[in-house]
Protein backbone atom coordinates (compact mmCIF):
# COMPACT_ATOMS: atom_id res chain seq x y z
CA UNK A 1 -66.98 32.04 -24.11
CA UNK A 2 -63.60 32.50 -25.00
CA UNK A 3 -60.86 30.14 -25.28
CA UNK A 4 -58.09 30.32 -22.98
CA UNK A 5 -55.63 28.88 -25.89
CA UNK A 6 -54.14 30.44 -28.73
CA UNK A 7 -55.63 28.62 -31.83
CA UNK A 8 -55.72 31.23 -34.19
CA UNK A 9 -52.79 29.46 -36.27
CA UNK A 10 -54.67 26.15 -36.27
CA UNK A 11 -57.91 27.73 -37.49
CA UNK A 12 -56.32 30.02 -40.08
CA UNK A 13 -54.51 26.72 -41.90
CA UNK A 14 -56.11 24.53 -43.43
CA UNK A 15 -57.56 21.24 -42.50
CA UNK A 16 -55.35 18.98 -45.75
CA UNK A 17 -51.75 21.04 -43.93
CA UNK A 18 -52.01 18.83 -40.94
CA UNK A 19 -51.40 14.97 -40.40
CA UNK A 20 -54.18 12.49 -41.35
CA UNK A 21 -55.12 11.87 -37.65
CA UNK A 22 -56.35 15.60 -37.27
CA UNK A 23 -59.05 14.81 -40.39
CA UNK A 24 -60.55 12.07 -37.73
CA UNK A 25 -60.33 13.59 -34.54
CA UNK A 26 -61.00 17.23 -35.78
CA UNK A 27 -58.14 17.99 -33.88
CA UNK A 28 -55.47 20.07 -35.50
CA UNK A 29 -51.82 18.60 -34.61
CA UNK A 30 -48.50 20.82 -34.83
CA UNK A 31 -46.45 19.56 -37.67
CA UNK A 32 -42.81 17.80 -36.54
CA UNK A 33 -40.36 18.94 -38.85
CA UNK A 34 -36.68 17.84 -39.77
CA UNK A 35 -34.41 20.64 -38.46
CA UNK A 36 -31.04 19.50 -38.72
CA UNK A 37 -29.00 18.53 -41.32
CA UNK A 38 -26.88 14.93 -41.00
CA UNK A 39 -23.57 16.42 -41.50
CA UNK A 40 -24.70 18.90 -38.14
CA UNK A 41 -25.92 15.43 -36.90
CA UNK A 42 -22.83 13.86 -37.44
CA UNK A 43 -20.38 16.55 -36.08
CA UNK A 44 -22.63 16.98 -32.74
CA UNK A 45 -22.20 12.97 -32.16
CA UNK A 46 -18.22 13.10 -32.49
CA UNK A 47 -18.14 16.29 -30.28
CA UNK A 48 -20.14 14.01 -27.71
CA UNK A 49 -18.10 10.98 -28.09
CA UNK A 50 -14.83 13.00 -27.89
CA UNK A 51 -16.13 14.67 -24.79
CA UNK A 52 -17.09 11.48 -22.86
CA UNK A 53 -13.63 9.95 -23.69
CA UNK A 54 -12.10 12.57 -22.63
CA UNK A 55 -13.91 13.01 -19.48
CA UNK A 56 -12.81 9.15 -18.96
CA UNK A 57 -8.77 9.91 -19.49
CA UNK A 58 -9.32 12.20 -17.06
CA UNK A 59 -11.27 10.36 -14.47
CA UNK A 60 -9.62 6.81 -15.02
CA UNK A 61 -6.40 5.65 -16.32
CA UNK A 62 -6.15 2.28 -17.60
CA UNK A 63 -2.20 -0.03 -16.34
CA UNK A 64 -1.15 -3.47 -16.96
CA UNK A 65 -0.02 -5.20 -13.72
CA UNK A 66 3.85 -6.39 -14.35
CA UNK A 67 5.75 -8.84 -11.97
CA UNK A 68 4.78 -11.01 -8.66
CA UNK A 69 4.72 -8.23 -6.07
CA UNK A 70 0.97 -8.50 -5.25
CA UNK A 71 0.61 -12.63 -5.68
CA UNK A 72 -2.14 -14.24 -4.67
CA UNK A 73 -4.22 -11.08 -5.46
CA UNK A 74 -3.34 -9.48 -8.65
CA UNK A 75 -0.89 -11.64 -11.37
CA UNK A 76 1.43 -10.46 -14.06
CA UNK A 77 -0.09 -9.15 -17.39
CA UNK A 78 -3.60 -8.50 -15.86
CA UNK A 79 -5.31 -5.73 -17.20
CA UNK A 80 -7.05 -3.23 -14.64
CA UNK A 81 -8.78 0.06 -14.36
CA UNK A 82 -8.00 2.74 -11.50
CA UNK A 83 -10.14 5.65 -10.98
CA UNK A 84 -8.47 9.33 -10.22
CA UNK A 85 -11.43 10.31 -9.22
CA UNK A 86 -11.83 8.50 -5.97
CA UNK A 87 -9.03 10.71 -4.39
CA UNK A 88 -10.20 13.86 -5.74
CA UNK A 89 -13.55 13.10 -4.34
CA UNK A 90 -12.66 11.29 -1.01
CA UNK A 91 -9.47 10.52 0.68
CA UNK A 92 -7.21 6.62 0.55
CA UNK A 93 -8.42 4.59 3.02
CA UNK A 94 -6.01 1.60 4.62
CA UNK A 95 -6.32 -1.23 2.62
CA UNK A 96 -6.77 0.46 -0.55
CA UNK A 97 -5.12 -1.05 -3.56
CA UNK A 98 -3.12 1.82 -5.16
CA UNK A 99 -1.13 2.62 -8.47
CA UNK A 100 1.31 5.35 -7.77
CA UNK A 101 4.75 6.91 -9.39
CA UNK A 102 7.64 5.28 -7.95
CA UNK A 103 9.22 7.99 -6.60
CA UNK A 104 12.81 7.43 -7.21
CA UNK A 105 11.94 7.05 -11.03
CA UNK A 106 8.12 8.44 -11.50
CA UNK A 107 8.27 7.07 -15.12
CA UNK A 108 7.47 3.77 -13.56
CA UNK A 109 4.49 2.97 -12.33
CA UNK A 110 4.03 0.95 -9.24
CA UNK A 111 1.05 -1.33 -7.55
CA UNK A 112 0.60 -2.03 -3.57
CA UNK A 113 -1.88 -1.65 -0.81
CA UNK A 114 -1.66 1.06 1.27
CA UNK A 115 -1.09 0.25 4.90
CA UNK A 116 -0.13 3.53 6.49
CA UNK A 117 -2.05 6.79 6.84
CA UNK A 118 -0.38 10.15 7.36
CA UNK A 119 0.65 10.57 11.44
CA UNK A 120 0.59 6.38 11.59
CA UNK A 121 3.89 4.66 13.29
CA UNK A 122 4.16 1.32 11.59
CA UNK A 123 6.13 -1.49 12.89
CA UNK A 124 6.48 -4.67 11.48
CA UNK A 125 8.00 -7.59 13.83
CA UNK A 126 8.85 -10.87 12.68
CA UNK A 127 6.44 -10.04 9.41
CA UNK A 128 3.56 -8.78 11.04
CA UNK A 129 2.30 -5.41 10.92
CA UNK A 130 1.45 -3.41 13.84
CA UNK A 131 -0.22 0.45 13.49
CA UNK A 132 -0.16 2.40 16.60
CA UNK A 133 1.11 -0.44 18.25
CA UNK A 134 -2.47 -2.58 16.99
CA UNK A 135 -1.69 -5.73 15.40
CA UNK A 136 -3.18 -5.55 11.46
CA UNK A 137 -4.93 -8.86 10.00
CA UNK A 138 -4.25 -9.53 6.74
CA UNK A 139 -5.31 -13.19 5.58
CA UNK A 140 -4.60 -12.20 2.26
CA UNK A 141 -1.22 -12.54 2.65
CA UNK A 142 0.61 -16.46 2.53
CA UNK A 143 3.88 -15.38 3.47
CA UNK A 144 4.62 -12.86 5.79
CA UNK A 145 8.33 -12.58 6.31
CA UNK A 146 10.67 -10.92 3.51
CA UNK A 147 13.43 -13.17 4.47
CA UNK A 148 16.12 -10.05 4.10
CA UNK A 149 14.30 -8.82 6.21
CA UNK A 150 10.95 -9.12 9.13
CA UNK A 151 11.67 -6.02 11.51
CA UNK A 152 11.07 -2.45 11.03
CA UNK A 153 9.63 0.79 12.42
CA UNK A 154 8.62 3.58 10.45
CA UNK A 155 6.59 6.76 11.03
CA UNK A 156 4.52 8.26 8.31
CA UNK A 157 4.60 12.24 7.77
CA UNK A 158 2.15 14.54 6.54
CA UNK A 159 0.43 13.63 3.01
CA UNK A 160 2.46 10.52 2.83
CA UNK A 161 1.18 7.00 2.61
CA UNK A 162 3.00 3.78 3.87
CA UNK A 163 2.54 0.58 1.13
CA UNK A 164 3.30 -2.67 1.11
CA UNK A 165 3.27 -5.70 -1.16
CA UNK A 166 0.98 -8.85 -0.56
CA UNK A 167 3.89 -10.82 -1.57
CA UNK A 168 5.87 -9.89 1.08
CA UNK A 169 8.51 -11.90 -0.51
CA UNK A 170 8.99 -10.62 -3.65
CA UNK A 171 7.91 -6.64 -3.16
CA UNK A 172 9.30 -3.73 -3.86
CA UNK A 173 7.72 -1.41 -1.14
CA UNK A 174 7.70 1.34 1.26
CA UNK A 175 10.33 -1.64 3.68
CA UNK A 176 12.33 -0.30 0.89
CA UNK A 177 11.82 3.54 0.04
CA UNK A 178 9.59 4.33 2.35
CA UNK A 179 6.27 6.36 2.87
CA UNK A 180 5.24 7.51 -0.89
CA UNK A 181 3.74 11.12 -1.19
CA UNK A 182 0.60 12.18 -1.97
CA UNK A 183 1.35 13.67 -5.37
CA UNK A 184 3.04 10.52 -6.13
CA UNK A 185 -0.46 8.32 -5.87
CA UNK A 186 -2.66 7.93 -9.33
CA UNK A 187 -5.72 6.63 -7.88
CA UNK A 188 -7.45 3.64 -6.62
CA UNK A 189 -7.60 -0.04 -8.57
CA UNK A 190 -11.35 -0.53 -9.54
CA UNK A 191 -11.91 -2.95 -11.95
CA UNK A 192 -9.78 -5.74 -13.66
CA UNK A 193 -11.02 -6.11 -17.23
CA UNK A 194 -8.35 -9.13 -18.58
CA UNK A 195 -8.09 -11.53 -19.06
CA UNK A 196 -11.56 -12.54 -19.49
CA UNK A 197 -11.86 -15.34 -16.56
CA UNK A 198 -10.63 -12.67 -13.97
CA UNK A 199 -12.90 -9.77 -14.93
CA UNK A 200 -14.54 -8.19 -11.64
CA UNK A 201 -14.51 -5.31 -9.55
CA UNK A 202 -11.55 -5.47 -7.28
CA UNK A 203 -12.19 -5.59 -3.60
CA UNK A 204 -10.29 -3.89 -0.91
CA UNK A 205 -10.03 -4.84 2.79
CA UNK A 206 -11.14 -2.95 5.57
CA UNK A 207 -9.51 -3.78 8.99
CA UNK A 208 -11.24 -3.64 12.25
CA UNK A 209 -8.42 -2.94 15.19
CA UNK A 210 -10.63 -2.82 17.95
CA UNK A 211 -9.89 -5.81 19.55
CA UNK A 212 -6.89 -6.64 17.87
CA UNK A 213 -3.64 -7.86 19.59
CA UNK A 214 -1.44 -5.58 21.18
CA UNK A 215 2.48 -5.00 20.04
CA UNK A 216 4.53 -7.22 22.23
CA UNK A 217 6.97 -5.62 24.89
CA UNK A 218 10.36 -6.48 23.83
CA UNK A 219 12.47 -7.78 26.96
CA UNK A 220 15.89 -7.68 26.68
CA UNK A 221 17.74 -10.65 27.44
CA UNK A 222 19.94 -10.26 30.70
CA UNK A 223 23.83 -10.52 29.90
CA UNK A 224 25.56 -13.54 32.20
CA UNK A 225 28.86 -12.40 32.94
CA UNK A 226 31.28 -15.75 32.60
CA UNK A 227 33.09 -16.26 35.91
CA UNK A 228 37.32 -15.68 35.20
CA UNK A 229 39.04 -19.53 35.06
CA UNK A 230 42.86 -19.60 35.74
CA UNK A 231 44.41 -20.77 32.87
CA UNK A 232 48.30 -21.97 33.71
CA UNK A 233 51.14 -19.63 32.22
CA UNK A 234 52.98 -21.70 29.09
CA UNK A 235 55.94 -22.84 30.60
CA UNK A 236 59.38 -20.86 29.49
CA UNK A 237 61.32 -21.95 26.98
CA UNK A 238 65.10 -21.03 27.24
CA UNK A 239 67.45 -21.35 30.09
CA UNK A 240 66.15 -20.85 33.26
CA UNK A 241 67.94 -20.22 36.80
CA UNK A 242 68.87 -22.89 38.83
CA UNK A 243 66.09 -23.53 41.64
CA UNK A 244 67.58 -22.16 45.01
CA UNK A 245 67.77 -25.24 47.56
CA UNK A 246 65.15 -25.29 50.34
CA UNK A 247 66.17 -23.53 53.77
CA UNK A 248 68.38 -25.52 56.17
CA UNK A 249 68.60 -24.95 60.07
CA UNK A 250 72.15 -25.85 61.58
CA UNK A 251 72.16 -26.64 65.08
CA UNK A 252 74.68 -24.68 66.55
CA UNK A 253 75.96 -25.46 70.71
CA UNK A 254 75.30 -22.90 73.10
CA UNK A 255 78.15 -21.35 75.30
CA UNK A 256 78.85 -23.16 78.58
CA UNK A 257 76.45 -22.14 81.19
CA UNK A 258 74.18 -20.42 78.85
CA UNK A 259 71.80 -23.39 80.23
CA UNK A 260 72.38 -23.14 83.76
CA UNK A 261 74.61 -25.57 84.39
């Protein structure tokens, strides 16, 4: 019978052309050759490396946080990663913490968490943020009021994003500019890499509004109208007429027999 396997190149070479264990299993083994030179070697490996960095440019970008804006959360000079790929995969989610161009001067880079979604009306009373009239929670944040300024109502358009500072004392924000657009946003903060101690994926908040408190009804305060007082006329300075003299009656005699006599 027949084998179903080509071995006519096995049988044809001799037994010495093949490794040592084929003499002791009787067992002829294919022969592993070197193909490649190192200089193709060499080239291939930079080609790879070159492709996976730029594969990484082009998925992350890589910012140094500058300034107090987003205190206690992020400091100055820490170093993070933010990934452009989470937007072109998914859409920002409220309570993401964004890098985008500052839009007045989109050399400059910006940092914040993203409060309002496209169609949201945000209105912040007394420091506290209300969407669609639903009262936000944000323990993160130790101060709430600006001090300029607490009140505000905004309403966010199409592909536009409303963002706010944690430090909602020292922040540069959409309170200021406004909603940012979408072509403005780089991507999503996802890892802080320096210094050493603070190294970590960075965590965003997710808010649950379901039960959360409504926006209060403002009531305007009723106006008392002040009842008039009579205040007394300054008296005149000058000459002044002489006061007439009070009426007199003079009894004057009737004629005779006007009585009846």
């Amino acid at each position: 019978m027949e084998s179903p396997y080509d071995t006519t190149s096995y049988n044809a070479a001799p037994l010495e052309t093949f490794p040592e264990e084929a003499i002791f299993t009787g067992v002829r083994q294919p022969i592993i050759r070197q193909g490649r030179s190192f200089a193709r070697e060499l080239v291939e490996t930079l080609l790879l490396i070159g492709a996976i960095y730029a594969f990484v440019n082009l998925a992350t970008a890589r910012f140094v946080v500058d300034g107090h804006s987003m205190l206690p959360n992020f400091d100055t000079d820490q170093f993070i990663i933010v990934s452009r790929l989470s937007y072109l995969l998914g859409e920002p989610q409220r309570g993401d913490v964004v890098v985008f161009h500052y839009p007045q001067q989109p050399d400059r880079d910006f940092i914040k968490r993203l409060i309002g979604l496209p169609g949201d009306t945000v209105t912040i009373l007394e420091g506290r943020v209300y969407i669609n009239g639903k009262l936000l929670e944000e323990p993160y944040i130790e101060n709430f009021c600006r001090g300029k300024s607490c009140d505000g109502e905004w309403v966010v358009g199409d592909d536009e994003f409303f963002v706010l500072g944690d430090n909602r004392g020292a922040s540069k924000d959409s309170q200021d500019f406004g909603p940012v657009g979408r072509e403005y946003v780089v991507g999503r903060a996802f890892v802080r890499y320096w210094p050493p101690e603070d190294w970590g994926l960075i965590q965003h908040w997710k808010y649950d509004t379901r039960n959360s408190a409504p926006l209060p009804t403002m009531t305007p305060t009723p106006t008392v109208t002040p009842t008039p007082t009579m205040t007394p006329l300054p008296p005149i300075s000058g000459p002044q007429a002489p006061e007439a003299p009070p009426p007199t009656a003079t009894f004057v005699p009737a004629p005779y027999g006007e009585y009846g006599y």
